[in-house]
C-alpha atoms as a PDB file:
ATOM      1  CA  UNK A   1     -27.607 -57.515  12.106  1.00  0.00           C
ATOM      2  CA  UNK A   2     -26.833 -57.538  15.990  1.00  0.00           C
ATOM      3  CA  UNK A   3     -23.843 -55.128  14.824  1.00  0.00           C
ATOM      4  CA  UNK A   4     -25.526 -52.523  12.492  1.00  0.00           C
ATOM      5  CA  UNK A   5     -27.876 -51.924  16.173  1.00  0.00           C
ATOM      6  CA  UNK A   6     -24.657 -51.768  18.656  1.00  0.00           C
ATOM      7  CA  UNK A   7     -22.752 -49.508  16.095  1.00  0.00           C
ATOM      8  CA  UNK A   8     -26.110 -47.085  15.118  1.00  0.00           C
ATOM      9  CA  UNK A   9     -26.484 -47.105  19.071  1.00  0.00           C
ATOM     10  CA  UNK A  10     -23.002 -46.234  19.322  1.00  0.00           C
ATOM     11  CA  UNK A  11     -23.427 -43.424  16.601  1.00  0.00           C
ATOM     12  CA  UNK A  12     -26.390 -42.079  18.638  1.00  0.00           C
ATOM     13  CA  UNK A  13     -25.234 -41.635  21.800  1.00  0.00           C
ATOM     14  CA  UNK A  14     -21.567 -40.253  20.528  1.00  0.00           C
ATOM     15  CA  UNK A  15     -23.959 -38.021  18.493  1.00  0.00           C
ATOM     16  CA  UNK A  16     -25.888 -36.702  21.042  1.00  0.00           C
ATOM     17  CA  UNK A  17     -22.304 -36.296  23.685  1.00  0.00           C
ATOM     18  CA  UNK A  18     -21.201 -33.910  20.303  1.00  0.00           C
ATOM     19  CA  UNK A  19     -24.457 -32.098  20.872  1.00  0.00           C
ATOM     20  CA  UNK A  20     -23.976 -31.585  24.503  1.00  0.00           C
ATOM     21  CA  UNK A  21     -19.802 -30.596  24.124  1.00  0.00           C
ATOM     22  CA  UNK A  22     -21.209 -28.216  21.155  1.00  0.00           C
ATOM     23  CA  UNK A  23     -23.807 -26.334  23.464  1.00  0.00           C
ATOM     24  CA  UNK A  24     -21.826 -25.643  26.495  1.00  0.00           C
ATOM     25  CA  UNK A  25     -18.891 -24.581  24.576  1.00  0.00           C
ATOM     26  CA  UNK A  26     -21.995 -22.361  22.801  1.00  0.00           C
ATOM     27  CA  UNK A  27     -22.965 -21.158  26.245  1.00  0.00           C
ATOM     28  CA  UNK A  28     -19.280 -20.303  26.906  1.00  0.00           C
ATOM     29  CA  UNK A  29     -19.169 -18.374  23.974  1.00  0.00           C
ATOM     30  CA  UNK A  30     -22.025 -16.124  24.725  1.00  0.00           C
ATOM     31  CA  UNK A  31     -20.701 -15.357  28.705  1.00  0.00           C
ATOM     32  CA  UNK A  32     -17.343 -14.679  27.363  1.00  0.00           C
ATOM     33  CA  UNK A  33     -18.763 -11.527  25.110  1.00  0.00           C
ATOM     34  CA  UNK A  34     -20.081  -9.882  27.876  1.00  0.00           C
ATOM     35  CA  UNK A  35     -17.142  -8.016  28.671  1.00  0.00           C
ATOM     36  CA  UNK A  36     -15.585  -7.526  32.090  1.00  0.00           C
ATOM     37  CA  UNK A  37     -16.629  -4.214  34.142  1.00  0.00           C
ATOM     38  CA  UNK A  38     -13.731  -2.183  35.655  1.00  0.00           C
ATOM     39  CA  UNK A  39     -13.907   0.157  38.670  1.00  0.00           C
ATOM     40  CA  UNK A  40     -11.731   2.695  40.618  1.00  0.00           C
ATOM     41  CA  UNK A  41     -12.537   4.249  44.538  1.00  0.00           C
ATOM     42  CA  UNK A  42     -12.282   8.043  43.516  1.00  0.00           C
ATOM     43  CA  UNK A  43     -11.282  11.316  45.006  1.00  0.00           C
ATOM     44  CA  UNK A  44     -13.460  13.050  47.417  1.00  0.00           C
ATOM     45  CA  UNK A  45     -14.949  17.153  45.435  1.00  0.00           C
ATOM     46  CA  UNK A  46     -12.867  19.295  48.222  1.00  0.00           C
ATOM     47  CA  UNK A  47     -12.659  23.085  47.419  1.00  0.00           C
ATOM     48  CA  UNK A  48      -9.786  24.425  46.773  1.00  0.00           C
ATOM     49  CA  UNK A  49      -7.939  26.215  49.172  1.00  0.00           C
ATOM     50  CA  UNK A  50      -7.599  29.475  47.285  1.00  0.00           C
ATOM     51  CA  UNK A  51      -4.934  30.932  51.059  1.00  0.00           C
ATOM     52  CA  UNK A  52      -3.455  27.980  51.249  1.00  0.00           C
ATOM     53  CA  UNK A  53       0.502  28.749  50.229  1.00  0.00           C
ATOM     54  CA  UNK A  54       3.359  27.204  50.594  1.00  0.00           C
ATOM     55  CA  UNK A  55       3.818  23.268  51.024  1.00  0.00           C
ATOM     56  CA  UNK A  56       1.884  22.666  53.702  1.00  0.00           C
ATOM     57  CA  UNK A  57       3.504  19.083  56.059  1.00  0.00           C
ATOM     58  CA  UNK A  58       4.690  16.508  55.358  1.00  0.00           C
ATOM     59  CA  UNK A  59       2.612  13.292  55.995  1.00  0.00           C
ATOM     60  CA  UNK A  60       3.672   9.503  56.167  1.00  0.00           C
ATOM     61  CA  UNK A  61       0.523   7.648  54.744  1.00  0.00           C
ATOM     62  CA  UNK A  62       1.047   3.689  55.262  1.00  0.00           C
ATOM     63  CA  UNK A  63       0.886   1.029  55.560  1.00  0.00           C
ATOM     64  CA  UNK A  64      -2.763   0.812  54.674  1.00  0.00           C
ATOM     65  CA  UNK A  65      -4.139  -2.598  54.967  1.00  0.00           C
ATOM     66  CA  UNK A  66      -6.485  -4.413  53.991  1.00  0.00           C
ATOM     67  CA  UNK A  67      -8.062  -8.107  55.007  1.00  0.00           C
ATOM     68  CA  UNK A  68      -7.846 -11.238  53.063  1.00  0.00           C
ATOM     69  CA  UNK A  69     -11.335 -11.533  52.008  1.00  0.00           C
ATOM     70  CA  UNK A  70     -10.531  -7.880  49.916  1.00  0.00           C
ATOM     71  CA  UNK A  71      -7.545  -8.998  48.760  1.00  0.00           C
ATOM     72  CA  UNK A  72      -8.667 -10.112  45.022  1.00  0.00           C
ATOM     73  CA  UNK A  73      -9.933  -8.490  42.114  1.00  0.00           C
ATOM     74  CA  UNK A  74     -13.212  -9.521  42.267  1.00  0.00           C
ATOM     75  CA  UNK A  75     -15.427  -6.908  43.935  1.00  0.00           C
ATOM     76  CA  UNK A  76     -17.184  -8.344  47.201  1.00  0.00           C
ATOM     77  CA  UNK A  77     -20.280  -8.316  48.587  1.00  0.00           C
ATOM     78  CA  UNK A  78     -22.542 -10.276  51.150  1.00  0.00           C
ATOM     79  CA  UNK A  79     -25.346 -12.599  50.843  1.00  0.00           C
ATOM     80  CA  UNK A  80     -25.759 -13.234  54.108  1.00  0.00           C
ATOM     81  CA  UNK A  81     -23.903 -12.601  57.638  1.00  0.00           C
ATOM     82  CA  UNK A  82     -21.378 -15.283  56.817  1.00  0.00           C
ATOM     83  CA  UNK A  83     -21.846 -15.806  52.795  1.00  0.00           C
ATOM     84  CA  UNK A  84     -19.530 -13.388  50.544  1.00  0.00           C
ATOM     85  CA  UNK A  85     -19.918 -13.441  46.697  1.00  0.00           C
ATOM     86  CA  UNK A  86     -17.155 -12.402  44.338  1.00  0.00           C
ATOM     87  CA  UNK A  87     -18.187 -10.911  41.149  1.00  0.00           C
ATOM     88  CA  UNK A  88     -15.829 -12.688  38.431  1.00  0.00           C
ATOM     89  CA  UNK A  89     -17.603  -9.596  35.713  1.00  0.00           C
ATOM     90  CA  UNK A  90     -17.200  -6.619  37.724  1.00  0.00           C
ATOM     91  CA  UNK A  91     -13.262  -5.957  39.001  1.00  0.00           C
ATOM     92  CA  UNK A  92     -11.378  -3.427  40.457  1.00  0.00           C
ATOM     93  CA  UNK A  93      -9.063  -1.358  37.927  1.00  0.00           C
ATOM     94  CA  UNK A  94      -6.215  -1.812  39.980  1.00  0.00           C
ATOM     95  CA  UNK A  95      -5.309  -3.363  43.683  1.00  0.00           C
ATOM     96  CA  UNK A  96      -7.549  -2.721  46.131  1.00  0.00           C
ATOM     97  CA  UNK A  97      -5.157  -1.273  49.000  1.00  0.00           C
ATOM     98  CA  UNK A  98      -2.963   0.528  46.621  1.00  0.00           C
ATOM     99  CA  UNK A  99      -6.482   2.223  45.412  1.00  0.00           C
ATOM    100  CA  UNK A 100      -7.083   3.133  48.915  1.00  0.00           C
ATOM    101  CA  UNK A 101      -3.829   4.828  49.449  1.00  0.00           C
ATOM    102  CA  UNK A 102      -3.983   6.680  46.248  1.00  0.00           C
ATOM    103  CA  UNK A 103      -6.824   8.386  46.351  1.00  0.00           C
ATOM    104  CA  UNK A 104      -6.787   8.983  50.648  1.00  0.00           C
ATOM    105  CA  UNK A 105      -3.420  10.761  49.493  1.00  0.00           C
ATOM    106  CA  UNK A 106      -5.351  12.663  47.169  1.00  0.00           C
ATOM    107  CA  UNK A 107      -7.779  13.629  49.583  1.00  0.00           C
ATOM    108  CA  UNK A 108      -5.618  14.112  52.323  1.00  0.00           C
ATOM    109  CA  UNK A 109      -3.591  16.357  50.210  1.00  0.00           C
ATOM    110  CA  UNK A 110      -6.959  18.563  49.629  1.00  0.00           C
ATOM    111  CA  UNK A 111      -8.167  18.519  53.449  1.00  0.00           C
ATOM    112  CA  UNK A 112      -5.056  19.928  55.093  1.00  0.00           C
ATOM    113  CA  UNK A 113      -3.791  21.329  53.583  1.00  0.00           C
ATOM    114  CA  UNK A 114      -0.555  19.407  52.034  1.00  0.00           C
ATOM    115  CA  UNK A 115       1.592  19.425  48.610  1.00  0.00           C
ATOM    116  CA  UNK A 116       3.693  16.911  51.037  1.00  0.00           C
ATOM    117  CA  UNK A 117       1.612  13.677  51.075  1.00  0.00           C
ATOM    118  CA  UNK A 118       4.363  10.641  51.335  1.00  0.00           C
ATOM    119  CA  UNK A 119       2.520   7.348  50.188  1.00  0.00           C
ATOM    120  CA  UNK A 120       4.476   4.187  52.018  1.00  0.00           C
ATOM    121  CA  UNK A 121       7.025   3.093  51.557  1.00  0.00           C
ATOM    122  CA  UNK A 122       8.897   6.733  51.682  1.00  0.00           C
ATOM    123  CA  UNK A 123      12.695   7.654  52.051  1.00  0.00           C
ATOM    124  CA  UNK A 124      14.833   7.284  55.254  1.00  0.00           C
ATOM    125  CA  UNK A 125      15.449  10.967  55.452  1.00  0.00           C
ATOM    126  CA  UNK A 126      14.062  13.398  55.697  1.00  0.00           C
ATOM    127  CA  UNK A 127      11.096  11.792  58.299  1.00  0.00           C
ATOM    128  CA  UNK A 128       7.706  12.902  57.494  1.00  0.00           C
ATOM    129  CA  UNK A 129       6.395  15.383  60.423  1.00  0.00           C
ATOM    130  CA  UNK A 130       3.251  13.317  60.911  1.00  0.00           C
ATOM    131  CA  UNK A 131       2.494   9.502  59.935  1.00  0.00           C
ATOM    132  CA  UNK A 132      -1.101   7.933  59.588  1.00  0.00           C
ATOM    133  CA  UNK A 133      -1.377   4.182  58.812  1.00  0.00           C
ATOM    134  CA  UNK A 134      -5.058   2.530  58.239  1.00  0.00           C
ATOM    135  CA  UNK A 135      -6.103  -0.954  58.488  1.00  0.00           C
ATOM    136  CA  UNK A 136      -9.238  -1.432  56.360  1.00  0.00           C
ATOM    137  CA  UNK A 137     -12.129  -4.122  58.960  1.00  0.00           C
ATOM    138  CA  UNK A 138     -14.352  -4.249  56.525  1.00  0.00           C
ATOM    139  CA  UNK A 139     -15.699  -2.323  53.046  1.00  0.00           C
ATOM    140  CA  UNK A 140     -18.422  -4.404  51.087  1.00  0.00           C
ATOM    141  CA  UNK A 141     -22.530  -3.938  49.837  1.00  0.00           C
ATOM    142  CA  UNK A 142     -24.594  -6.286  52.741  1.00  0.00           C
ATOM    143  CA  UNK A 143     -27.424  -8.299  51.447  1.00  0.00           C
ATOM    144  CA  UNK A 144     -29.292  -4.763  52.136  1.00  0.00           C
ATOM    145  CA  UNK A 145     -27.623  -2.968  49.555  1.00  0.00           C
ATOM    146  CA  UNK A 146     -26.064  -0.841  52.452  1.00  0.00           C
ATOM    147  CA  UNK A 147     -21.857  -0.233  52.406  1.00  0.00           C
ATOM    148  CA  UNK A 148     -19.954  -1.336  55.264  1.00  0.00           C
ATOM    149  CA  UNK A 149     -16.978   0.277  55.775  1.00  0.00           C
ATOM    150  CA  UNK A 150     -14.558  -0.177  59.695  1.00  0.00           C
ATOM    151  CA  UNK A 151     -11.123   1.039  59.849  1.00  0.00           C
ATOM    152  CA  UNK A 152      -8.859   1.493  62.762  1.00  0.00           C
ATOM    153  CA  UNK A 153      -6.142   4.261  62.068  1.00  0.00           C
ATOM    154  CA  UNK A 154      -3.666   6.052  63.986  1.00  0.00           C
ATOM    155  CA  UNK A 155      -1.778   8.905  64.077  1.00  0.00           C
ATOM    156  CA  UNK A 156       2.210   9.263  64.925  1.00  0.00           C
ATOM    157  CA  UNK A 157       4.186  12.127  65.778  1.00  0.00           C
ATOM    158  CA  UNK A 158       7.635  11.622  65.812  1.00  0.00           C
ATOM    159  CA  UNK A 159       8.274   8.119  68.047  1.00  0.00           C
ATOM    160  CA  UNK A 160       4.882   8.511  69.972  1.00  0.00           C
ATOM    161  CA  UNK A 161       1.204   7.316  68.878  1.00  0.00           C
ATOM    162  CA  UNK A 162      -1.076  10.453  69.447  1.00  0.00           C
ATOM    163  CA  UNK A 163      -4.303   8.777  68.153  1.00  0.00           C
ATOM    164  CA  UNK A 164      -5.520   5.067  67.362  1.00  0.00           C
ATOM    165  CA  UNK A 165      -9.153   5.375  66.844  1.00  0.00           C
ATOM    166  CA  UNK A 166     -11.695   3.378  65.112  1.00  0.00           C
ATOM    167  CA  UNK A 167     -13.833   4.626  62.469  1.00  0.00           C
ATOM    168  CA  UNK A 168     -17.006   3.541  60.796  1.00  0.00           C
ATOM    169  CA  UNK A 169     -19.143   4.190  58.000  1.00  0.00           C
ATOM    170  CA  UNK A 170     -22.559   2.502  56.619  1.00  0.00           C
ATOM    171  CA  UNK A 171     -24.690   4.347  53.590  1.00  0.00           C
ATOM    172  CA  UNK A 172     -27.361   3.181  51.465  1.00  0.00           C
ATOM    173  CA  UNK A 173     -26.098   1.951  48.435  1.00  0.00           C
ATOM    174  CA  UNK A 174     -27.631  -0.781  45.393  1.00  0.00           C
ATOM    175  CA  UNK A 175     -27.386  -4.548  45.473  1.00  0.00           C
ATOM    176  CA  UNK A 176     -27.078  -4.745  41.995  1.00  0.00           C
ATOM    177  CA  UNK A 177     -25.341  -1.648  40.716  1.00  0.00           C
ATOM    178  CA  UNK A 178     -21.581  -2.003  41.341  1.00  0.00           C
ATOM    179  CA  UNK A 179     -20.911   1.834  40.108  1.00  0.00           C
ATOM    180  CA  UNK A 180     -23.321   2.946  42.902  1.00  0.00           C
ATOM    181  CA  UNK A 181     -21.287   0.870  45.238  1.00  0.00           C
ATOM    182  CA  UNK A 182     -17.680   1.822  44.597  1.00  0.00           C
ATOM    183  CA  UNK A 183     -19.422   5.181  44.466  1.00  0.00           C
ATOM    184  CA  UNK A 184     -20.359   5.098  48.084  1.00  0.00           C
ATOM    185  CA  UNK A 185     -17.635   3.420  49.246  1.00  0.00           C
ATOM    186  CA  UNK A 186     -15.630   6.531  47.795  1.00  0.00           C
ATOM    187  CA  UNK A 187     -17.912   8.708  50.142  1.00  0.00           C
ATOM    188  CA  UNK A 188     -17.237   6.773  53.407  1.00  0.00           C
ATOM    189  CA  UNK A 189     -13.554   6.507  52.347  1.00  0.00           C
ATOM    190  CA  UNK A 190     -13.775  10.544  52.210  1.00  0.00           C
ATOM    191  CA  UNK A 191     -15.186  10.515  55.628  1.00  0.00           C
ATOM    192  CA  UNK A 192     -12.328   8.404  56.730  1.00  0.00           C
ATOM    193  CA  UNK A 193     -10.284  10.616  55.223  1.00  0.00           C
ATOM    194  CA  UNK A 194     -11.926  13.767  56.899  1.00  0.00           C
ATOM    195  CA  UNK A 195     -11.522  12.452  59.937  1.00  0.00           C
ATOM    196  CA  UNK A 196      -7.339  11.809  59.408  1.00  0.00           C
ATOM    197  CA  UNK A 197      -6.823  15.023  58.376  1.00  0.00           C
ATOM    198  CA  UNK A 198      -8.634  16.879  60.984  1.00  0.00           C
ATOM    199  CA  UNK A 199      -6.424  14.880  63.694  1.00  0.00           C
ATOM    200  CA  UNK A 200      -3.755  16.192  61.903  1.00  0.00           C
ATOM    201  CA  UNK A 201      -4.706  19.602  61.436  1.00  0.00           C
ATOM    202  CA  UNK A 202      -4.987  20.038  65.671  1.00  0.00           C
ATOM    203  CA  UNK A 203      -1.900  18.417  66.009  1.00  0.00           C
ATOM    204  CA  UNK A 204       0.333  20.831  63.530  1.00  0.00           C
ATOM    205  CA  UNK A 205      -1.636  23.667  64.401  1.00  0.00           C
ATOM    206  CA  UNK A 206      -0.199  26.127  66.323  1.00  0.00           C
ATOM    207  CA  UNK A 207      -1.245  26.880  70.168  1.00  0.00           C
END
């Protein structure tokens, strides 16, 4: 008798371990269907420069950096002044500092004018007549909801820095709507990129 109770105890507890096993790999299940959310910095609306002819200069973009904490796929934003969080559900579409130099070509390429925009690594020869490197501080939603973006860049004009300035950026955004914050993030990255391209507008200008 003693062993029918040890072996329906037995049966109970390996019963209810089954149960348990069953309903997180139910739980799994259900996160795993919500699918992943992709997203993409885009290209500032410039107008078209309807004089603009010809090719406009050429201009060395790189390196463009970025810090280790934005290094991932997982979007980032803050919970506190030290605390980050890293969204496993909502990713960027491609690498974050490859994104950056993309689309500031892009932009670039608008505000110059320049049909010339060389994204780094370029060729030996021939040297582009201007190069602009950024280093990325900071770009992520505080626990306000407001973008942070800080960037030091500089300018180079043959073998001699002619600007190293720092730039920053901080717009109301969401703390729970990632598309409104890679949204604004593309607006202070368009300010950033206003900024380059006026620097290099005085400097190629003539007089």
């Amino acid at each position: 008798m003693r062993k029918d109770v040890n072996v329906a105890g037995f049966g109970r507890v390996a019963c209810w371990w089954l149960l348990m096993v069953g309903l997180s790999g139910l739980g799994g299940c259900f996160r795993s269907s919500v699918p992943d959310q992709f997203y993409m910095l885009r290209a500032a609306d410039v107008p078209s420069k309807s004089a603009f002819s010809g090719a406009g200069p050429s201009v060395g973009l790189g390196p463009v950096r970025i810090p280790a904490y934005l290094d991932r796929p997982q979007i980032v934003t803050a919970t506190s002044a030290q605390e980050y969080q890293l969204s496993e559900d909502h990713r960027w579409a491609e690498r974050l500092d490859e994104n950056i130099a993309r689309i500031s070509a892009q932009n670039l390429s608008a505000l110059i004018p320049s049909d010339r925009i060389l994204i780094h690594p370029w060729p030996r020869d021939p040297k582009p007549d201007v190069q602009v490197a950024i280093s990325i501080q900071e770009m992520h939603v505080d626990p306000r909801g407001e973008v942070r973006m800080s960037a030091l860049w500089s300018l180079r004009h043959g073998k001699s820095d002619v600007a190293n300035r720092k730039f920053s950026c901080r717009l109301p955004a969401s703390t729970t709507d990632y598309a409104q914050m890679v949204e604004v993030e593309s607006q202070c990255l368009a300010r950033l990129n206003q900024e380059m391209a006026s620097a290099i507008q005085k400097l190629i200008s003539p007089g």
